[in-house]
C-alpha atoms as a PDB file:
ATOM      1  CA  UNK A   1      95.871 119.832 130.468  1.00  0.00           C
ATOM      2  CA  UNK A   2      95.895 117.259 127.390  1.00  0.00           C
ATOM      3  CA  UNK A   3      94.653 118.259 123.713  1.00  0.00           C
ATOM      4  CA  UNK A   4      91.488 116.207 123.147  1.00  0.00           C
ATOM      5  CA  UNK A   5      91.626 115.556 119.650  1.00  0.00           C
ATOM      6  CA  UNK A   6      88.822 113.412 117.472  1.00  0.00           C
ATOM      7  CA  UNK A   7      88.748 112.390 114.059  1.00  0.00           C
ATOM      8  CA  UNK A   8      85.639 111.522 112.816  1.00  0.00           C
ATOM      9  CA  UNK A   9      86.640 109.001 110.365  1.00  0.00           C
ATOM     10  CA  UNK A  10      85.442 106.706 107.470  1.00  0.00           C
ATOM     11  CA  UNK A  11      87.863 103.800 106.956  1.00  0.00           C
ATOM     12  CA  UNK A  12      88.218 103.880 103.109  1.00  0.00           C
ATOM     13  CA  UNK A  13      88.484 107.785 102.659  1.00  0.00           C
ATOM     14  CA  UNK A  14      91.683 108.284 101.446  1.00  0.00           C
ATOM     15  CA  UNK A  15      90.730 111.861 102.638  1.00  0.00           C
ATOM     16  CA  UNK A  16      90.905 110.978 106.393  1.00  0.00           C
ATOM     17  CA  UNK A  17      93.850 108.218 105.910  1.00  0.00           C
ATOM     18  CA  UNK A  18      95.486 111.745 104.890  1.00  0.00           C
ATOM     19  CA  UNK A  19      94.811 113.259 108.295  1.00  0.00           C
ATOM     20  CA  UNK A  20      95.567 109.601 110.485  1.00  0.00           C
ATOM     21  CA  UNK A  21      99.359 110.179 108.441  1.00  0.00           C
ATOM     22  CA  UNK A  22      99.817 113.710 109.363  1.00  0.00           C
ATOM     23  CA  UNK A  23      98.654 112.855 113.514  1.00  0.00           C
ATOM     24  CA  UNK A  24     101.012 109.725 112.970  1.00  0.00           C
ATOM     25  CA  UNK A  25     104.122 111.465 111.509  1.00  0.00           C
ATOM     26  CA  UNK A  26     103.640 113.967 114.387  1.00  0.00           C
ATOM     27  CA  UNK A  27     103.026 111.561 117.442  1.00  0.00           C
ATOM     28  CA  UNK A  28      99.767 113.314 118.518  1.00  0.00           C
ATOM     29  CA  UNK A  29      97.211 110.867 120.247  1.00  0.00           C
ATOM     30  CA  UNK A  30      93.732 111.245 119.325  1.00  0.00           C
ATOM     31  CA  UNK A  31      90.456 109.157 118.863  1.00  0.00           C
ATOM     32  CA  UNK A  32      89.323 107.874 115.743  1.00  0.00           C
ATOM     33  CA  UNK A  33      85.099 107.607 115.892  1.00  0.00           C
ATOM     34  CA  UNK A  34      84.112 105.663 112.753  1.00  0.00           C
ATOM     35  CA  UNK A  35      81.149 106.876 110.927  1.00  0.00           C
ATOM     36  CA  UNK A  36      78.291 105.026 108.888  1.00  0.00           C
ATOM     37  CA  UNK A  37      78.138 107.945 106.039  1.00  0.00           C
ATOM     38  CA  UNK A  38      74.575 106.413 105.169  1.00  0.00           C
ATOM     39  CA  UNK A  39      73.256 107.355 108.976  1.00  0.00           C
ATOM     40  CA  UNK A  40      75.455 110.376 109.486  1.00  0.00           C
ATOM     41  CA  UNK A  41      75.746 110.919 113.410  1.00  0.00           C
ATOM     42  CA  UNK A  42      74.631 114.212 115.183  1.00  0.00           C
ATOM     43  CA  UNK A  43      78.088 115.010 115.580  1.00  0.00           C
ATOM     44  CA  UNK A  44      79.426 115.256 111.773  1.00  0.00           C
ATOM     45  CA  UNK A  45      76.254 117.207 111.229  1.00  0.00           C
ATOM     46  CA  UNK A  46      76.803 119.348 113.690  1.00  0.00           C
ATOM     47  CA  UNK A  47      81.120 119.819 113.527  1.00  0.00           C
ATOM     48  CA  UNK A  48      80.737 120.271 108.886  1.00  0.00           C
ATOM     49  CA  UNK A  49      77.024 121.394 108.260  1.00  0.00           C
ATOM     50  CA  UNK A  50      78.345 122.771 105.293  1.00  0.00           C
ATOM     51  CA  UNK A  51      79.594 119.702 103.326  1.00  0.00           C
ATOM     52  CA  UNK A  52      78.715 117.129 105.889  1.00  0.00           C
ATOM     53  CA  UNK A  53      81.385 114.978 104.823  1.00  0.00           C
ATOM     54  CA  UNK A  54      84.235 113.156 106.846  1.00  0.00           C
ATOM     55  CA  UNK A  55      86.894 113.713 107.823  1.00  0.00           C
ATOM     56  CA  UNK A  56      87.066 116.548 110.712  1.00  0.00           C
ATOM     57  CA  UNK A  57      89.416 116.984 113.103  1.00  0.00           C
ATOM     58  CA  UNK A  58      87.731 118.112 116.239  1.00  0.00           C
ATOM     59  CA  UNK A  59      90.430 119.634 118.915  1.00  0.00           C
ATOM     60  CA  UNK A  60      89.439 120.709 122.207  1.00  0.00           C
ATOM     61  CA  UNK A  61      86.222 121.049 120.587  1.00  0.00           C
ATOM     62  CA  UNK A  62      86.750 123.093 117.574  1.00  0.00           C
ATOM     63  CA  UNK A  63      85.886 121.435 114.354  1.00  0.00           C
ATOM     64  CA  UNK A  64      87.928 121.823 111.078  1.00  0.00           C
ATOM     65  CA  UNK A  65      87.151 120.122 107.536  1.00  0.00           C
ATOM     66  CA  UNK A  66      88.725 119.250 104.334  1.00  0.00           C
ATOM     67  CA  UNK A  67      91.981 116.958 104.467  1.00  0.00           C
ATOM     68  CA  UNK A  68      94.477 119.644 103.044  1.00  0.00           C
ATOM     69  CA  UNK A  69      93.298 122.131 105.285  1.00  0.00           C
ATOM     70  CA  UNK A  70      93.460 119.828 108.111  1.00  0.00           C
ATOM     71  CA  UNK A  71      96.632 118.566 107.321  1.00  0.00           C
ATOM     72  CA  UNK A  72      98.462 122.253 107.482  1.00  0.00           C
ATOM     73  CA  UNK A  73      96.274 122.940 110.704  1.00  0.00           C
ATOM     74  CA  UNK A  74      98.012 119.765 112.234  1.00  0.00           C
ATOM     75  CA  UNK A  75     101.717 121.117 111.177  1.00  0.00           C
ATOM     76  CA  UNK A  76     101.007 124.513 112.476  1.00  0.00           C
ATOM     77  CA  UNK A  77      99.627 123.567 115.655  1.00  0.00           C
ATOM     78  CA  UNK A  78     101.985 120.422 116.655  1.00  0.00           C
ATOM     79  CA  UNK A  79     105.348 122.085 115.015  1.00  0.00           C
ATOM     80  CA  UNK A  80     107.527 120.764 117.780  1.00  0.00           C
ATOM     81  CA  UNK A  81     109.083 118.293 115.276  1.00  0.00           C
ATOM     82  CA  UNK A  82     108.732 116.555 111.414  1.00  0.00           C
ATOM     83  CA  UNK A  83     107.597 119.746 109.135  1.00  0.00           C
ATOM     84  CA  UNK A  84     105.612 119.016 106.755  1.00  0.00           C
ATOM     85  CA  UNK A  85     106.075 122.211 104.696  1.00  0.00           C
ATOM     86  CA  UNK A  86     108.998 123.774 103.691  1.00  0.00           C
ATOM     87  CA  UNK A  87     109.679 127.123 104.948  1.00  0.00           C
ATOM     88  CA  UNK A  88     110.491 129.207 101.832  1.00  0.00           C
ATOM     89  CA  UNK A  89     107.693 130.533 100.831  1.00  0.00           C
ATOM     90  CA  UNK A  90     107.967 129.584  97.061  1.00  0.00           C
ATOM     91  CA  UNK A  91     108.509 125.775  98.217  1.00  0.00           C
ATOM     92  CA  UNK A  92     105.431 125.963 100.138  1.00  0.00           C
ATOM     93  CA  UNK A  93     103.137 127.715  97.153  1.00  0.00           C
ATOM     94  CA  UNK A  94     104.229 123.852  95.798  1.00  0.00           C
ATOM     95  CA  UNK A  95     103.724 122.189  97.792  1.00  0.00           C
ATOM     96  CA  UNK A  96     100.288 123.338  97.891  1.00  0.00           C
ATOM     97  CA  UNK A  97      99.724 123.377  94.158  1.00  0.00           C
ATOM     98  CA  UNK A  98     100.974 119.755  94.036  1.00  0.00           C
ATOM     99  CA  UNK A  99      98.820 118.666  96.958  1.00  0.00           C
ATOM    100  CA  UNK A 100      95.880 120.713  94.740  1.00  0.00           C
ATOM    101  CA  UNK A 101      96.453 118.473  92.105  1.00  0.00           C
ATOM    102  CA  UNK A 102      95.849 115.465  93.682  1.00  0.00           C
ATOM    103  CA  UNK A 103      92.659 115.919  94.330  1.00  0.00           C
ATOM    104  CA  UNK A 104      91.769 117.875  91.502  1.00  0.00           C
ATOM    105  CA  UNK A 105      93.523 114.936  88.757  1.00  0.00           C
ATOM    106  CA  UNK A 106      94.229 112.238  90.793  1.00  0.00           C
ATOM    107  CA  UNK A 107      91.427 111.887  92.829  1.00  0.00           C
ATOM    108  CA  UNK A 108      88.611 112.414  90.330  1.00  0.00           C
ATOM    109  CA  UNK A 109      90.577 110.945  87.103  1.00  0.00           C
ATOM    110  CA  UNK A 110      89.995 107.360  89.267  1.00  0.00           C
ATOM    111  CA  UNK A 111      86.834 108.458  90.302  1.00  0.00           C
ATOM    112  CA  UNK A 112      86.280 108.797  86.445  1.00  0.00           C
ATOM    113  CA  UNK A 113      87.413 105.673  86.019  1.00  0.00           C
ATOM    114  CA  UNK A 114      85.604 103.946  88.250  1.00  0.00           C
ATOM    115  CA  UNK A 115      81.938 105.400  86.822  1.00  0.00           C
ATOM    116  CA  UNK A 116      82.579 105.060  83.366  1.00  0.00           C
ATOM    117  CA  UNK A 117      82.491 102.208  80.723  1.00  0.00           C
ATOM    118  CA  UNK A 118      84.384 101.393  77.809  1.00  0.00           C
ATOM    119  CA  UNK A 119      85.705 104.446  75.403  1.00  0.00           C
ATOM    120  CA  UNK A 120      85.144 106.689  78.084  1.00  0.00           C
ATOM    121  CA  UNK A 121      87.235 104.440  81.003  1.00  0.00           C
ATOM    122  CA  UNK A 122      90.262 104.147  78.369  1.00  0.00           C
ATOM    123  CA  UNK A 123      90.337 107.822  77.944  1.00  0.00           C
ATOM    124  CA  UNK A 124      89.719 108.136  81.561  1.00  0.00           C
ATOM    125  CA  UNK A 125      92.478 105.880  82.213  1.00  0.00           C
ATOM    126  CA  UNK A 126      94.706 107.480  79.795  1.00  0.00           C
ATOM    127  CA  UNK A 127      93.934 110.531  81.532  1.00  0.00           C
ATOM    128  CA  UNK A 128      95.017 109.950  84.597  1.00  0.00           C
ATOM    129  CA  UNK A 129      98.620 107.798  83.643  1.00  0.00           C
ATOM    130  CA  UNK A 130      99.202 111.160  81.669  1.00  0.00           C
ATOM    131  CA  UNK A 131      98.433 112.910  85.373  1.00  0.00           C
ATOM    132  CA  UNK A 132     100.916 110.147  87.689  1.00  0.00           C
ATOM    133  CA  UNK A 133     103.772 110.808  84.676  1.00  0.00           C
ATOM    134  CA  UNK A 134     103.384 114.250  85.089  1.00  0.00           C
ATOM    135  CA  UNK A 135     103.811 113.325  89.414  1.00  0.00           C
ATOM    136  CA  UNK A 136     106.471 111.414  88.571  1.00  0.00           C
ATOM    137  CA  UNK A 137     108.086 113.796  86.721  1.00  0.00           C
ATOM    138  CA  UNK A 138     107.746 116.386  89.487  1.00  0.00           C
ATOM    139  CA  UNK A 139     109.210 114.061  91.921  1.00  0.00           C
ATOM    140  CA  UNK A 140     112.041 112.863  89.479  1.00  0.00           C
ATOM    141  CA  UNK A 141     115.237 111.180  91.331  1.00  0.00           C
ATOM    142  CA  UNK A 142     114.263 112.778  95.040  1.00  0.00           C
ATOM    143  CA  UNK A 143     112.975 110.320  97.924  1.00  0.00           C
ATOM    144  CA  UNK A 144     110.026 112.008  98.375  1.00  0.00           C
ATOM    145  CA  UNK A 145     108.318 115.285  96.946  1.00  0.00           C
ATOM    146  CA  UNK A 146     109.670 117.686  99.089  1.00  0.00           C
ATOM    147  CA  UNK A 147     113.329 116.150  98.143  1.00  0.00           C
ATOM    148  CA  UNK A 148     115.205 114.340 101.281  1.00  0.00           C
ATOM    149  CA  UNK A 149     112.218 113.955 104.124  1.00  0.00           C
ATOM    150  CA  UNK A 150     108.365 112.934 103.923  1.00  0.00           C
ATOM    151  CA  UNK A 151     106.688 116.098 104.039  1.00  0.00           C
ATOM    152  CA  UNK A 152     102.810 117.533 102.171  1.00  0.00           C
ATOM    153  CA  UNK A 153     102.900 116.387  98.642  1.00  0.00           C
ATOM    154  CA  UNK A 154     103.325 112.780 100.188  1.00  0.00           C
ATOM    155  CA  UNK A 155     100.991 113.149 103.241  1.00  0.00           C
ATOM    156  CA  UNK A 156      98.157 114.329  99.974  1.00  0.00           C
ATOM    157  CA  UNK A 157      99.157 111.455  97.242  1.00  0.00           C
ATOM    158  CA  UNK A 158      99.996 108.433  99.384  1.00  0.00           C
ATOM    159  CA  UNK A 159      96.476 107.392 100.069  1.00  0.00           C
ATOM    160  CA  UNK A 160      95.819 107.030  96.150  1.00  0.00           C
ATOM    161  CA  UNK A 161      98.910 104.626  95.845  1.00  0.00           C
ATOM    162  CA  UNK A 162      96.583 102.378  97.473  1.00  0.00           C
ATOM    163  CA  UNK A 163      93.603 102.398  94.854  1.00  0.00           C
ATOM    164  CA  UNK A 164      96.670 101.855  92.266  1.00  0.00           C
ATOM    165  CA  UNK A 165      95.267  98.371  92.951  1.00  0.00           C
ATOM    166  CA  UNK A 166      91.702  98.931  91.994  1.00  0.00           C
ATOM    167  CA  UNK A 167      92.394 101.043  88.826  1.00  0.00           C
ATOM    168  CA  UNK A 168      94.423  98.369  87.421  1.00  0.00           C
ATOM    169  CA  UNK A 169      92.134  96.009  88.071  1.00  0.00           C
ATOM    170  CA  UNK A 170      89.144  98.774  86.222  1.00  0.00           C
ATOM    171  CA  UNK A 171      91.676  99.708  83.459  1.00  0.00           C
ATOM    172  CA  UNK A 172      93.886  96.639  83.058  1.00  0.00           C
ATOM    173  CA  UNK A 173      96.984  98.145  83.420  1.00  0.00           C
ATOM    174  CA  UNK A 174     100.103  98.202  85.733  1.00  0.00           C
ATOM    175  CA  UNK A 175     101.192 101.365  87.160  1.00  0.00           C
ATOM    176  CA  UNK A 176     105.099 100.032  87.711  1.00  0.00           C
ATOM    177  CA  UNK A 177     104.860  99.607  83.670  1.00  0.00           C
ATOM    178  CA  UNK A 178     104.075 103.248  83.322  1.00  0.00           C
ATOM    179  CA  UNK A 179     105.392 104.971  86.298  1.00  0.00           C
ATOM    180  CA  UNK A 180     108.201 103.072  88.234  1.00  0.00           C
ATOM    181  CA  UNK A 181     109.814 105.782  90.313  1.00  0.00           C
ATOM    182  CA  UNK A 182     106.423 106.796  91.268  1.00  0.00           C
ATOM    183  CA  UNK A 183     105.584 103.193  92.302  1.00  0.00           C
ATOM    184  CA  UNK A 184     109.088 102.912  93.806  1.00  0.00           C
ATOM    185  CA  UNK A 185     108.331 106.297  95.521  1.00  0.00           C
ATOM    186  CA  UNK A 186     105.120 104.906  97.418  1.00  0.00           C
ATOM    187  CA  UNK A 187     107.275 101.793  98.364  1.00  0.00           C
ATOM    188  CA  UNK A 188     109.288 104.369 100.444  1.00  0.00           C
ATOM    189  CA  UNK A 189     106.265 106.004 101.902  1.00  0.00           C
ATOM    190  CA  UNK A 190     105.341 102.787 103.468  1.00  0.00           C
ATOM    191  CA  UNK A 191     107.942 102.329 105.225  1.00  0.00           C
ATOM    192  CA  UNK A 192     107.483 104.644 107.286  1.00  0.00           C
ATOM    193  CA  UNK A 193     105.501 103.482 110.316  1.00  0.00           C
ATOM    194  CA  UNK A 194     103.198 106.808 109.999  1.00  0.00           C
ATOM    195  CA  UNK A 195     101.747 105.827 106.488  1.00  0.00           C
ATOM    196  CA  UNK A 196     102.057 101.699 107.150  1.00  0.00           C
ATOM    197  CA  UNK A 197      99.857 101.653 110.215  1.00  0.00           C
ATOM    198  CA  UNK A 198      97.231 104.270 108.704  1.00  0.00           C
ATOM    199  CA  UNK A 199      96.459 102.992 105.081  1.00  0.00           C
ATOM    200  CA  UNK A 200      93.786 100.070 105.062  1.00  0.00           C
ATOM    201  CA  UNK A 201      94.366  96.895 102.689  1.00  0.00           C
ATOM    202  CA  UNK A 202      94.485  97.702  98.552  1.00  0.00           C
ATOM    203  CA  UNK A 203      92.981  94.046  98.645  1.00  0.00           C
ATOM    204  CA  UNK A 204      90.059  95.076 100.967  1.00  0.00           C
ATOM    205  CA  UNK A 205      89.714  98.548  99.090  1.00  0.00           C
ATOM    206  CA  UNK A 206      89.475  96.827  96.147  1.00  0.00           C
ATOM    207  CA  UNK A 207      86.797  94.369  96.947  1.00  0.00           C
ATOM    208  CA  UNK A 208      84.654  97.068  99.027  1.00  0.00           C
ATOM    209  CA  UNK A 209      84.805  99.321  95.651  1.00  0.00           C
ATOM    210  CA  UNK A 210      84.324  96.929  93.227  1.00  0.00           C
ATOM    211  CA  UNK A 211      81.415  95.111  95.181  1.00  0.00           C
ATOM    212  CA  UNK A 212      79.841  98.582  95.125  1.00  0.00           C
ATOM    213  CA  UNK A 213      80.342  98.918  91.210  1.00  0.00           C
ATOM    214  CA  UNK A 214      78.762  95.174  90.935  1.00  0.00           C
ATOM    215  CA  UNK A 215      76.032  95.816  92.613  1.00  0.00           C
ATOM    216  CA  UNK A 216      75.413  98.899  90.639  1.00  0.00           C
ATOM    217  CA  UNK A 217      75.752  97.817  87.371  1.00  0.00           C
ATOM    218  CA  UNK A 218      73.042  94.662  88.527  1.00  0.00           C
ATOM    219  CA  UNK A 219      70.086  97.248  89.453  1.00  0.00           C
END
């Protein structure tokens, strides 16, 4: 008998396009049911009533939420072939911070961005090229994060490397000025079929974000 494995899904969450990369790189088939976050359907409520938030990978009908923790549920469960954490222990503590990071600079140092005006978008933006130097030290002359193969620090950051687009466009800068090897890094990452095939458009991101912001700013 077949794993039946759903992720419920939300095209321009760089949180789900996290878990899509991690079922890629491992060759596991599963269904991808789209959902309308502003009528959220009976089965998100039901599979995360806590946070009620996309994405959740539902297998053999057990739910679990949030990306990172979905992402090492995916390695431990499918493990017949690319690890995407190191086995020494101190690699994978990391790993893990690294991934931590992300989301905890990365993530809401655009978010920032994106919400704010003026003084407070150039120190937002200043912010976060201070956070992708500090990446880009970490990753210094290695392919990828984890040094010679795609592994958990990429699977968590490559998903941002496509609003690069957008927060240029916010903060009218160019990452490649300010971080080459990272930018150089993220031209690696896609191409490999894994993360090409799962990240949507920067163009498209950009215009769905940006429409939102307009709209915004007009009420």
């Amino acid at each position: 008998m077949s794993d039946e494995v759903i992720l419920l899904d939300f095209w321009v969450s760089p949180f789900a396009t996290r878990v899509k990369i991690a079922l890629a790189e491992k060759g596991v088939e599963y269904e991808s049911r789209e959902e309308d976050l502003s009528n959220k359907s009976p089965l998100l409520l039901k599979m995360n009533p806590v946070h009620k938030q996309v994405p959740v990978l539902i297998h053999n009908g057990k739910p679990v939420c949030e990306s990172l923790i979905i992402v090492q549920y995916i390695n431990e469960v499918w493990n017949h072939k690319s690890p995407l954490l190191p086995c020494d222990p101190h690699q994978r503590a990391q790993a893990r911070f690294w991934a931590d990071f992300v989301d905890k600079k990365i993530y809401s140092g655009g978010k920032l961005m994106w919400s704010s005006t003026g003084e407070a978008r150039e120190a937002a933006k200043n912010d976060l090229i201070g956070c992708l130097k500090l990446l880009e030290g970490e990753l210094g002359d290695k392919p990828y994060f984890g040094g010679d193969t795609f592994g958990f620090v990429d699977v968590a950051l490559i998903p941002f490397y496509n609003f690069f687009y957008t927060t240029e466009q916010l903060g009218n800068f160019r990452t490649v000025a300010e971080c080459p090897k990272l930018v150089a890094w993220g031209h690696r990452c896609m191409e490999k079929e894994c993360v090409s095939k799962s990240l949507p458009d920067h163009h498209k991101l950009s215009d769905y974000f940006l429409g939102i912001k307009k709209n915004l700013e007009a009420k």
